[in-house]
PDB file of N, CA and C in Angstrom:
ATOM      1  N   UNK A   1      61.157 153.403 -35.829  1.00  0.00           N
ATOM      2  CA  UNK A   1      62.275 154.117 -36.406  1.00  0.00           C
ATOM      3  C   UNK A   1      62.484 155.394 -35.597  1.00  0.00           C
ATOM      4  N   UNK A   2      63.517 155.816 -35.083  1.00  0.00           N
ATOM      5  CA  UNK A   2      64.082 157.110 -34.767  1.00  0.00           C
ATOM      6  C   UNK A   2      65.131 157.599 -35.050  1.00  0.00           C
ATOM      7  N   UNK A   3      65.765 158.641 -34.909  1.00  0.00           N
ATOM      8  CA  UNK A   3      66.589 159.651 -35.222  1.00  0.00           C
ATOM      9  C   UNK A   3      67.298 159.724 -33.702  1.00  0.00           C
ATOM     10  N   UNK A   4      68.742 159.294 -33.848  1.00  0.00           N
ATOM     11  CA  UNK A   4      69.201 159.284 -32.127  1.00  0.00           C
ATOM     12  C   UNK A   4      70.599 160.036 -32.503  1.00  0.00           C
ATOM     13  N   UNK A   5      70.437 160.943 -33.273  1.00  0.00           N
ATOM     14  CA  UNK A   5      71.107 162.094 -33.377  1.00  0.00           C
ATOM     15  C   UNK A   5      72.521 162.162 -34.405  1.00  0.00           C
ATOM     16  N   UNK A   6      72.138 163.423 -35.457  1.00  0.00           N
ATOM     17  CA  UNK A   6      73.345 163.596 -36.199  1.00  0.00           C
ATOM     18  C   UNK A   6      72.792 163.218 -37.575  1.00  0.00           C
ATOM     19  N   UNK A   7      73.635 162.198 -37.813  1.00  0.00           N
ATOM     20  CA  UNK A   7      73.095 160.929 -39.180  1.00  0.00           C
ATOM     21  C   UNK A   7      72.886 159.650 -38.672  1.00  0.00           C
ATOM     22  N   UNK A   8      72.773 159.585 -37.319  1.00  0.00           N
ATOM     23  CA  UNK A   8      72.145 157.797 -36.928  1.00  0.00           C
ATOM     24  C   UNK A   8      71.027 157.733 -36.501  1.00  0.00           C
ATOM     25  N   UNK A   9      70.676 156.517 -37.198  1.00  0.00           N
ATOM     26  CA  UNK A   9      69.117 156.391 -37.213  1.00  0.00           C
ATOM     27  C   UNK A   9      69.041 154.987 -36.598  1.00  0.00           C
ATOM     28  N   UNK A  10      67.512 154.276 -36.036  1.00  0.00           N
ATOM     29  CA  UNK A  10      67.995 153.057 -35.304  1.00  0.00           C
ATOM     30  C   UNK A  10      66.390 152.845 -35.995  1.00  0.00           C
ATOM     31  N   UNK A  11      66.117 151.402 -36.257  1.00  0.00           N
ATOM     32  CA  UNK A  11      64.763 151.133 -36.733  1.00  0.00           C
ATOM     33  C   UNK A  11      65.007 149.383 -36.128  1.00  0.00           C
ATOM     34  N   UNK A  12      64.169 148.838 -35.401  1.00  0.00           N
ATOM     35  CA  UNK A  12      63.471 147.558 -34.695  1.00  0.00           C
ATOM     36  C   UNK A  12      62.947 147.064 -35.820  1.00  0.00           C
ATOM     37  N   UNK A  13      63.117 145.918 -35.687  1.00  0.00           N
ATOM     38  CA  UNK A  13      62.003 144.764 -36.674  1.00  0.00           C
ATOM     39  C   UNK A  13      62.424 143.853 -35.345  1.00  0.00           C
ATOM     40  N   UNK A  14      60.957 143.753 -34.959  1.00  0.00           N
ATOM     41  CA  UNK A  14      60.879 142.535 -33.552  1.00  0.00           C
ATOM     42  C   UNK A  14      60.585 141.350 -35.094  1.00  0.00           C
ATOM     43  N   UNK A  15      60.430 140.393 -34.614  1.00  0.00           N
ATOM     44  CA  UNK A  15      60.309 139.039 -34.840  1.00  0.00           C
ATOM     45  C   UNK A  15      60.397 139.234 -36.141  1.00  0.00           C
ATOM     46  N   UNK A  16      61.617 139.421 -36.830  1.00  0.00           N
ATOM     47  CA  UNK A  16      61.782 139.312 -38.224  1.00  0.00           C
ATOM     48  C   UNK A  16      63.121 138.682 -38.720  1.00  0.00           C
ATOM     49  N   UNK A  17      62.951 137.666 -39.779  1.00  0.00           N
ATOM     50  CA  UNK A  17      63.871 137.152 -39.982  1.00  0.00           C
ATOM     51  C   UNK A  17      65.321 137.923 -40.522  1.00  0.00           C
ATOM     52  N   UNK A  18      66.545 137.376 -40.267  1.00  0.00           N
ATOM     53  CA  UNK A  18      67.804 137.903 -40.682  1.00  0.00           C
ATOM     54  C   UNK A  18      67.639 138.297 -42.728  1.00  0.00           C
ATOM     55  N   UNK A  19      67.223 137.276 -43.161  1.00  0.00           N
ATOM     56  CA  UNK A  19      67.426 137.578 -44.493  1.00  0.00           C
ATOM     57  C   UNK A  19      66.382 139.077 -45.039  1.00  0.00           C
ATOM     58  N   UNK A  20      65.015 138.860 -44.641  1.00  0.00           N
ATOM     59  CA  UNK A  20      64.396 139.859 -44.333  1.00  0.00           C
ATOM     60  C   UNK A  20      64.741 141.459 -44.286  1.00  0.00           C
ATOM     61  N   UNK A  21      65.565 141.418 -42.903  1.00  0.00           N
ATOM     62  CA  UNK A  21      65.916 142.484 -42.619  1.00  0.00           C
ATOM     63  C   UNK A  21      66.792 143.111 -43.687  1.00  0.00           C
ATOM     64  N   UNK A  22      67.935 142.384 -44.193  1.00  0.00           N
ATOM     65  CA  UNK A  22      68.274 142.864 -45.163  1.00  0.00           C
ATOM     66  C   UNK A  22      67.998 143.206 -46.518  1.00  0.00           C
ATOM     67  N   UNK A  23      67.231 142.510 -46.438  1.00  0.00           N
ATOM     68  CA  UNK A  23      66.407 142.925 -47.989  1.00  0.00           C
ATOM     69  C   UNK A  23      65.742 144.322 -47.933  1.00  0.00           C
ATOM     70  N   UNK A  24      65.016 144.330 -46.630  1.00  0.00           N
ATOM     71  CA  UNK A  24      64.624 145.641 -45.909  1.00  0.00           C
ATOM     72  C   UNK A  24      65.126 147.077 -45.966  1.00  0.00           C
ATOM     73  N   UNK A  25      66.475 146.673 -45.413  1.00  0.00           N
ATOM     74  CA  UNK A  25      67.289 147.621 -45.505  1.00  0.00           C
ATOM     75  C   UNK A  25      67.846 148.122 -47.135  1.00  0.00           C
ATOM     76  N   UNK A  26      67.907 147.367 -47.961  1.00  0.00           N
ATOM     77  CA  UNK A  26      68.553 147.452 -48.930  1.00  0.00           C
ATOM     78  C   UNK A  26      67.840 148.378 -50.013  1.00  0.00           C
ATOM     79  N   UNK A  27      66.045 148.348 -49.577  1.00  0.00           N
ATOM     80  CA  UNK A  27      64.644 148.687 -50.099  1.00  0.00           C
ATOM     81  C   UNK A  27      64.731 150.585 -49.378  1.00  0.00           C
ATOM     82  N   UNK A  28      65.165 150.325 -47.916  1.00  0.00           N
ATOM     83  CA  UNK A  28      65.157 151.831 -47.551  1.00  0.00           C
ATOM     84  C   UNK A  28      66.459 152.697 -48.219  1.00  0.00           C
ATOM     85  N   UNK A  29      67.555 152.004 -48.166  1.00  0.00           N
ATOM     86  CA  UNK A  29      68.655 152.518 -49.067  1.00  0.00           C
ATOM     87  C   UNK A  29      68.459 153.320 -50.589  1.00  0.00           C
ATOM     88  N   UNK A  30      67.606 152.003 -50.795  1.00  0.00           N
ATOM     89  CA  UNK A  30      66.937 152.656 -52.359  1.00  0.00           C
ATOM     90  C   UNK A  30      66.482 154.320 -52.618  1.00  0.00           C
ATOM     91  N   UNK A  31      64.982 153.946 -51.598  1.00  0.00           N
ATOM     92  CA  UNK A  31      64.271 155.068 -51.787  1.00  0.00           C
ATOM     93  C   UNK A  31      64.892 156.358 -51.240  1.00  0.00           C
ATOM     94  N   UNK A  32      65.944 156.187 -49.972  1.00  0.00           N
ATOM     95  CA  UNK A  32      66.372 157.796 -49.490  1.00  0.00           C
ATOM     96  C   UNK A  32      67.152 157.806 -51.213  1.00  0.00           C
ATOM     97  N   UNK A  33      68.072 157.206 -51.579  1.00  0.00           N
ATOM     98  CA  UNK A  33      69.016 157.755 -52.968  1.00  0.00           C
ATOM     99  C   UNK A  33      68.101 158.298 -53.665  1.00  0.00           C
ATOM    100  N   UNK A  34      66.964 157.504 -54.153  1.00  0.00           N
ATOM    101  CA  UNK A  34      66.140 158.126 -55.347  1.00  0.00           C
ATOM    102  C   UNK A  34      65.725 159.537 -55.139  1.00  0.00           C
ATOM    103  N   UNK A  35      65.241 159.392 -53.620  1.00  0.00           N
ATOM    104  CA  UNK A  35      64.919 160.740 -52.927  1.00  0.00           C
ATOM    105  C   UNK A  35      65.717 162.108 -52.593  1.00  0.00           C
ATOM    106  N   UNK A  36      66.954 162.002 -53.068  1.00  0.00           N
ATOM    107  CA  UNK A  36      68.052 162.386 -53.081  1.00  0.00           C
ATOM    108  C   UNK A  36      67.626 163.915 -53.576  1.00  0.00           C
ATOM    109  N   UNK A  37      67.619 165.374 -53.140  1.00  0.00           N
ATOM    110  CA  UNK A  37      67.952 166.159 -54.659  1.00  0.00           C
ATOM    111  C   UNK A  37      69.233 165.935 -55.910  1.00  0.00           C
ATOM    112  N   UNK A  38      68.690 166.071 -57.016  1.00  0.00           N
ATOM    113  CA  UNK A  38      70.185 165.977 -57.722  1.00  0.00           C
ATOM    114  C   UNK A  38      70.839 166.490 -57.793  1.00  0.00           C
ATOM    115  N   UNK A  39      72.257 165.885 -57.739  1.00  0.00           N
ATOM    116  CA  UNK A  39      73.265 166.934 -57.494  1.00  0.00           C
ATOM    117  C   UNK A  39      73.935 166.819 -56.443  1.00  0.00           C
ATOM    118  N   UNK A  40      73.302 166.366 -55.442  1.00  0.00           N
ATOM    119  CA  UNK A  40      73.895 165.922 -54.089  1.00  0.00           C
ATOM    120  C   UNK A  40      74.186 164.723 -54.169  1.00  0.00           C
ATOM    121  N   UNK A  41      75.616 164.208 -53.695  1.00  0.00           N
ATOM    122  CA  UNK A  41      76.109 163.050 -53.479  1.00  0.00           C
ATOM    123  C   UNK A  41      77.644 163.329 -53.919  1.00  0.00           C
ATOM    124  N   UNK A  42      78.362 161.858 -53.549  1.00  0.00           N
ATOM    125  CA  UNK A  42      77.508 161.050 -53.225  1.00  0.00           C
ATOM    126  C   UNK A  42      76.872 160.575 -51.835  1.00  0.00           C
ATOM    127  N   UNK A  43      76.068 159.724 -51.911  1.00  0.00           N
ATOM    128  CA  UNK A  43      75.332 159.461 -50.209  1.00  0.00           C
ATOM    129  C   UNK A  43      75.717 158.267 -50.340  1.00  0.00           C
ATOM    130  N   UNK A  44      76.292 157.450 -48.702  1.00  0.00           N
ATOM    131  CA  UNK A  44      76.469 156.534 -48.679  1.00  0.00           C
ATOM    132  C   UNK A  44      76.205 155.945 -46.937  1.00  0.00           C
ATOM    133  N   UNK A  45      76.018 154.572 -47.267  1.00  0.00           N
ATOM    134  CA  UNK A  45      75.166 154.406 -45.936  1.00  0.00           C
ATOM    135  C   UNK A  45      76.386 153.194 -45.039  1.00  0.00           C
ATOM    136  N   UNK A  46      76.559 153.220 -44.097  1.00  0.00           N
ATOM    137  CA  UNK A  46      77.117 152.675 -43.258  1.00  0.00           C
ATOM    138  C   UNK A  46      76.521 152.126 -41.830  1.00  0.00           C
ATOM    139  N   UNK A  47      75.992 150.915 -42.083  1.00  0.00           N
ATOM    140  CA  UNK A  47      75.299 150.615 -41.453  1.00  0.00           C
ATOM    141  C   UNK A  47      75.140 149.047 -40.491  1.00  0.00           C
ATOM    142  N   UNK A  48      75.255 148.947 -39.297  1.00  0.00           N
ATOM    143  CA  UNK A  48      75.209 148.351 -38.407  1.00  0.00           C
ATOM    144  C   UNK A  48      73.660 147.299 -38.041  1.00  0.00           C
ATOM    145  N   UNK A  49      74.040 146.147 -37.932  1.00  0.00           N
ATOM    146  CA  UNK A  49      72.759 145.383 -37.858  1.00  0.00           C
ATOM    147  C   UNK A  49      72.989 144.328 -37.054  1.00  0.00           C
ATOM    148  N   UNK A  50      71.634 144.119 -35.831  1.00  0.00           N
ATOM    149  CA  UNK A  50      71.772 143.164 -35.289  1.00  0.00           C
ATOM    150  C   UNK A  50      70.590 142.044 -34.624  1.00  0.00           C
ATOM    151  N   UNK A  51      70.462 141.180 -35.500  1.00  0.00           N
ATOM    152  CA  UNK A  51      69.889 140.236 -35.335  1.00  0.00           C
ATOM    153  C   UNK A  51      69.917 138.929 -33.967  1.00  0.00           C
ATOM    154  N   UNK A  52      68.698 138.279 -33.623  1.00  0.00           N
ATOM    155  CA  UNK A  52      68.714 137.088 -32.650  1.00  0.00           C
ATOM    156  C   UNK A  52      67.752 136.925 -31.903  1.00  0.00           C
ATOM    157  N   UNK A  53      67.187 135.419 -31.924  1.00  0.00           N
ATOM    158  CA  UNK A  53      66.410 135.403 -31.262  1.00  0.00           C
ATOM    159  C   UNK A  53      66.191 135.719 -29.430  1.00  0.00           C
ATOM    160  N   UNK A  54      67.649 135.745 -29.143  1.00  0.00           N
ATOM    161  CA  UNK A  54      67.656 136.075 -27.645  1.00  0.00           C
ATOM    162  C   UNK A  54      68.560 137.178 -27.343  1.00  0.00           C
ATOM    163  N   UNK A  55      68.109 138.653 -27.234  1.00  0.00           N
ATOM    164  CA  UNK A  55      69.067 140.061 -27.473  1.00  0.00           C
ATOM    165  C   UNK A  55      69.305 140.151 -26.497  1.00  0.00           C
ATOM    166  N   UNK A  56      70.051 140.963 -26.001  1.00  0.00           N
ATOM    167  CA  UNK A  56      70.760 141.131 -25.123  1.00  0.00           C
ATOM    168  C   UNK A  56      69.481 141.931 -24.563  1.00  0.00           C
ATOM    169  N   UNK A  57      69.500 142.093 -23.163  1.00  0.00           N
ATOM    170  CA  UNK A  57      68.546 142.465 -22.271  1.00  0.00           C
ATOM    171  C   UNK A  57      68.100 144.114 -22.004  1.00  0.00           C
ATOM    172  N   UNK A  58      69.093 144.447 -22.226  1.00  0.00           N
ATOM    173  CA  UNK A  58      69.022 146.111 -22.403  1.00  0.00           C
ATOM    174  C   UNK A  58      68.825 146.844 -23.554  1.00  0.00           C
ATOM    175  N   UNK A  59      68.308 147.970 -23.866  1.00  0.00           N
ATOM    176  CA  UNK A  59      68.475 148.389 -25.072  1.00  0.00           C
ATOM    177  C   UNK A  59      70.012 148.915 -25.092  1.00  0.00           C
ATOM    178  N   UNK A  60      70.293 149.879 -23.769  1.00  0.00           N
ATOM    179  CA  UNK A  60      71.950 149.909 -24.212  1.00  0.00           C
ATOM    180  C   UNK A  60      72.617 149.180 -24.353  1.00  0.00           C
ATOM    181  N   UNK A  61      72.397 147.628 -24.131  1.00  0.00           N
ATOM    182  CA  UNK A  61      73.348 146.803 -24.630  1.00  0.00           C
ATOM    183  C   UNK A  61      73.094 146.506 -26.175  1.00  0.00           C
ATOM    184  N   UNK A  62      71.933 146.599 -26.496  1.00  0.00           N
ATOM    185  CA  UNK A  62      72.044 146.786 -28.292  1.00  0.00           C
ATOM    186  C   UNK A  62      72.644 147.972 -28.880  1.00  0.00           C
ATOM    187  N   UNK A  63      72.407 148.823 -28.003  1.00  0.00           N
ATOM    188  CA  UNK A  63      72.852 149.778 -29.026  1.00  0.00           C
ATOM    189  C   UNK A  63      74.513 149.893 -28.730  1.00  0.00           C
ATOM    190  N   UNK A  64      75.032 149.717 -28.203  1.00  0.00           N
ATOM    191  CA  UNK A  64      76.613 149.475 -27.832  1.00  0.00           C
ATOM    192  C   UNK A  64      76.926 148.711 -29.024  1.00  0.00           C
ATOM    193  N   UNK A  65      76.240 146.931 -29.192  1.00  0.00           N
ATOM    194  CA  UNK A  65      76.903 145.831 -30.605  1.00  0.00           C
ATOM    195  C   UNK A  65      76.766 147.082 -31.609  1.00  0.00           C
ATOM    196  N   UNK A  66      75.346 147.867 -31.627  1.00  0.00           N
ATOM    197  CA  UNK A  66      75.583 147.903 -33.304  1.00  0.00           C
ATOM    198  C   UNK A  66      75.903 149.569 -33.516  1.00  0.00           C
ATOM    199  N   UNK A  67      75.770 150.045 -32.362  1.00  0.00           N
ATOM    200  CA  UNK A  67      77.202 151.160 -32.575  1.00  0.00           C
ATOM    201  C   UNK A  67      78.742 150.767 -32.904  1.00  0.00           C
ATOM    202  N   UNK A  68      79.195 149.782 -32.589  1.00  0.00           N
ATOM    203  CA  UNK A  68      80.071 149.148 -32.410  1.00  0.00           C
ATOM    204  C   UNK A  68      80.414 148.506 -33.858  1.00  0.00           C
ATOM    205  N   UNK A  69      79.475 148.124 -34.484  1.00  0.00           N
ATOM    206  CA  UNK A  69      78.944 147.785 -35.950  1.00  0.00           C
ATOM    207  C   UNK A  69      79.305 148.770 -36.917  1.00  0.00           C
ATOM    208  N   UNK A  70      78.726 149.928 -36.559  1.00  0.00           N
ATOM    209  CA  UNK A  70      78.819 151.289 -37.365  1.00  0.00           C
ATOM    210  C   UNK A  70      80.268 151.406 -37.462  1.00  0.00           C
ATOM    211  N   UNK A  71      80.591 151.397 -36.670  1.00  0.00           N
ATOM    212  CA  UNK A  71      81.658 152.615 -36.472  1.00  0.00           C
ATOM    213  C   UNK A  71      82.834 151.294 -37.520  1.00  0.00           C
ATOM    214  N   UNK A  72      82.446 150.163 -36.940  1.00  0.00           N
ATOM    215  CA  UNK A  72      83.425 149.313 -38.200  1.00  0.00           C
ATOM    216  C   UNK A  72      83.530 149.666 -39.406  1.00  0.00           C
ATOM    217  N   UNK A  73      82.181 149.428 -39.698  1.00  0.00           N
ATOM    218  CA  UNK A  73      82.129 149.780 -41.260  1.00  0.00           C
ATOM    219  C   UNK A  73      82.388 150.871 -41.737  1.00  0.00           C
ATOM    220  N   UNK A  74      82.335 152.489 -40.869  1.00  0.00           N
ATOM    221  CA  UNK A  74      82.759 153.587 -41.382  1.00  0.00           C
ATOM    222  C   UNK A  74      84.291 153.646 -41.571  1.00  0.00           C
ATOM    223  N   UNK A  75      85.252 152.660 -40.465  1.00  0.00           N
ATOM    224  CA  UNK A  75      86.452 152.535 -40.240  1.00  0.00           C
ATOM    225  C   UNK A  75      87.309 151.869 -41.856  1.00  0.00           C
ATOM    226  N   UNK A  76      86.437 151.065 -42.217  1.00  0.00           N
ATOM    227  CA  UNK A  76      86.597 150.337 -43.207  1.00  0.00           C
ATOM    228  C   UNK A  76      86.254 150.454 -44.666  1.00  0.00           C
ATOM    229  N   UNK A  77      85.429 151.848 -44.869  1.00  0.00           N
ATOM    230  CA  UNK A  77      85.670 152.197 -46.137  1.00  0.00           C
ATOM    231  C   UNK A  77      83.918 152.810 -46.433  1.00  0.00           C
ATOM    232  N   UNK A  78      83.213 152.505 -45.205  1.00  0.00           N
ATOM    233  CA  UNK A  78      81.768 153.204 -45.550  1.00  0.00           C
ATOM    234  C   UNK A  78      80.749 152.448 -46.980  1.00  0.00           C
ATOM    235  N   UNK A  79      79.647 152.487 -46.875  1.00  0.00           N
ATOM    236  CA  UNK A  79      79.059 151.811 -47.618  1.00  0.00           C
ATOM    237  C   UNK A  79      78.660 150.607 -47.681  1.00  0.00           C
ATOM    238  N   UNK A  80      79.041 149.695 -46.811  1.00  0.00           N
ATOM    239  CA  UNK A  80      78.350 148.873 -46.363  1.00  0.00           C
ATOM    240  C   UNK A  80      77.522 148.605 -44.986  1.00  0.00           C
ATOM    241  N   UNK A  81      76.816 147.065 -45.026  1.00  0.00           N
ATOM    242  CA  UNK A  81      76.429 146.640 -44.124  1.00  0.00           C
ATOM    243  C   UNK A  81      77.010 145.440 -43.567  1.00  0.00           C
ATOM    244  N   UNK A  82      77.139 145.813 -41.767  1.00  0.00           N
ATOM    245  CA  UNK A  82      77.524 144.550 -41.249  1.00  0.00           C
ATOM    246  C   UNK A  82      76.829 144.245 -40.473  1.00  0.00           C
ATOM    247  N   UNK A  83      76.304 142.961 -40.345  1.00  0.00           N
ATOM    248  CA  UNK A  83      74.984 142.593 -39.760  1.00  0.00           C
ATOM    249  C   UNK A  83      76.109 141.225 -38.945  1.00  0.00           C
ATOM    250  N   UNK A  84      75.241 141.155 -37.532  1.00  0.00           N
ATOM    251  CA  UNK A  84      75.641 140.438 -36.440  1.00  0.00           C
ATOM    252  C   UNK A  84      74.300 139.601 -36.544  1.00  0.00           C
ATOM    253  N   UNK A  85      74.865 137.879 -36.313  1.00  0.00           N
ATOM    254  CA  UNK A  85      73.401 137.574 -35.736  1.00  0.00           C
ATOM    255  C   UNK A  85      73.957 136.534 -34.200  1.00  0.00           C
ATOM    256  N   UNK A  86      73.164 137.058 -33.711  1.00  0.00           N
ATOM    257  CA  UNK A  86      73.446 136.933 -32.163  1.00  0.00           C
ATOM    258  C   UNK A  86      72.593 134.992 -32.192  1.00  0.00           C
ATOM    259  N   UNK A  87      73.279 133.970 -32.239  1.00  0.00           N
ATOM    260  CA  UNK A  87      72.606 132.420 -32.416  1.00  0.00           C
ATOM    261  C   UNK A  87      72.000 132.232 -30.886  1.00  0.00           C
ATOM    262  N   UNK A  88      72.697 132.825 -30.051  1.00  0.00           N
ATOM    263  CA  UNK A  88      72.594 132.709 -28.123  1.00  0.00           C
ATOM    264  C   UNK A  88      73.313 133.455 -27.638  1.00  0.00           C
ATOM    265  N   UNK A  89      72.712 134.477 -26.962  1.00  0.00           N
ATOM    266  CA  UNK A  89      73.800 135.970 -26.004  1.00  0.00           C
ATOM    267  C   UNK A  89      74.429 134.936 -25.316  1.00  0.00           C
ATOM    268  N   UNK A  90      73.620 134.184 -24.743  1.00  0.00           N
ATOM    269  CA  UNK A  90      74.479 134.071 -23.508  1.00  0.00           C
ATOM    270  C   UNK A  90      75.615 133.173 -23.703  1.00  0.00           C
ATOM    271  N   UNK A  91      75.989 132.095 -24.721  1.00  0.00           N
ATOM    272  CA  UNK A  91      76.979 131.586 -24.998  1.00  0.00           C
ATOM    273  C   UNK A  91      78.282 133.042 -26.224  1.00  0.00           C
ATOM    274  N   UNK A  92      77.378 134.597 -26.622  1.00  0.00           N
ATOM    275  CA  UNK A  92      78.212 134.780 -27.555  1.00  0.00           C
ATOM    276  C   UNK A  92      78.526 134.282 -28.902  1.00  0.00           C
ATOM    277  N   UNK A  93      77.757 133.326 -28.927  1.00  0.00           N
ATOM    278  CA  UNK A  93      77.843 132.530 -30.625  1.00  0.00           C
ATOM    279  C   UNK A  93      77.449 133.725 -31.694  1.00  0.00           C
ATOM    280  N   UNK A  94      78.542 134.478 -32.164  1.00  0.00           N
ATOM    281  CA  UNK A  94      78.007 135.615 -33.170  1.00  0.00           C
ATOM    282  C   UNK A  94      78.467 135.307 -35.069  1.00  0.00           C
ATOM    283  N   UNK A  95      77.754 135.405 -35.534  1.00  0.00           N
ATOM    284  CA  UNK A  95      78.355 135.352 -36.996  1.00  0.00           C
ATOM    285  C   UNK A  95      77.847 136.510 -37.661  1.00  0.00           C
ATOM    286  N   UNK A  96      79.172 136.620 -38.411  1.00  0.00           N
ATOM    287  CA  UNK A  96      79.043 138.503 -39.018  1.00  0.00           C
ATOM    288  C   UNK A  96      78.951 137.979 -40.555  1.00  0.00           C
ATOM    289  N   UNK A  97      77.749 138.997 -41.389  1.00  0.00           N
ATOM    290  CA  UNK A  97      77.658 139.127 -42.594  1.00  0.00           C
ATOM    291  C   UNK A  97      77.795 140.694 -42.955  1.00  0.00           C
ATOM    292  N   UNK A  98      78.853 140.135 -43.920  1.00  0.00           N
ATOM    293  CA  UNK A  98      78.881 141.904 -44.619  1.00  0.00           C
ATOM    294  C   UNK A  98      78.405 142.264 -45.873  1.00  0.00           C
ATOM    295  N   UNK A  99      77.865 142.903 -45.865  1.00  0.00           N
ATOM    296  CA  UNK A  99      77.235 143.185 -47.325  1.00  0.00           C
ATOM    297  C   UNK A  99      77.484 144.808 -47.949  1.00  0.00           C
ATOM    298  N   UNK A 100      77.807 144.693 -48.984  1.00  0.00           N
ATOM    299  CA  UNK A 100      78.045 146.156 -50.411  1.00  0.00           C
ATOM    300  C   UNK A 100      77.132 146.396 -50.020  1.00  0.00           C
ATOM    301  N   UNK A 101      76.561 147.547 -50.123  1.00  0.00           N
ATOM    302  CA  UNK A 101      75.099 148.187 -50.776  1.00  0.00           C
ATOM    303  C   UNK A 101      75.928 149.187 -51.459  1.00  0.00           C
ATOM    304  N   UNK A 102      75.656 148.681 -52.749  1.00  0.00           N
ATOM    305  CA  UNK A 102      76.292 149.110 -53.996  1.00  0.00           C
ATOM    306  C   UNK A 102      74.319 149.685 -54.899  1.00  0.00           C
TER     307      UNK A 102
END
């Protein structure tokens, strides 16, 4: 997990499944809210995800999809997640899941 400046944060799960990850994410969502002082909010998370067994070769080329990710979902109303799963870079076979985190 790191801090790559501002409010974006980037966290790796090597060899972890797609459903996983989201459940994952949905578990860290939790605890920053609870962790919240009260009074502050609301907080809402907008967040970019990208899954596959064969990633693209660079890290800047990951972080480009799921910057690219972010910035959708902030475009689009904030608060969710859109998760990419990459089936084969090199053919591009991508399928997008979006999910509330309500």
């Amino acid at each position: 997990m790191a801090r790559l400046g501002g409010d974006e944060f980037a966290v790796l799960f090597p060899e972890s499944q797609s459903e996983s990850i989201v459940a994952t994410i949905r578990r860290i969502q939790a605890e920053l809210l609870a962790s919240a002082p009260a009074g502050v909010g609301p907080i809402t998370f907008s967040i970019g995800a990208l899954t596959g067994i064969d990633p693209p070769p660079t890290l800047r080329e990951i972080m480009k999809i799921v910057d690219r990710l972010e910035y959708s979902v902030k475009s689009e109303g904030k608060n969710r997640l859109l998760h990419e799963i990459l089936e084969d870079a090199g053919e591009e076979n991508i399928r997008e899941l979006t999910v509330a985190l309500r």
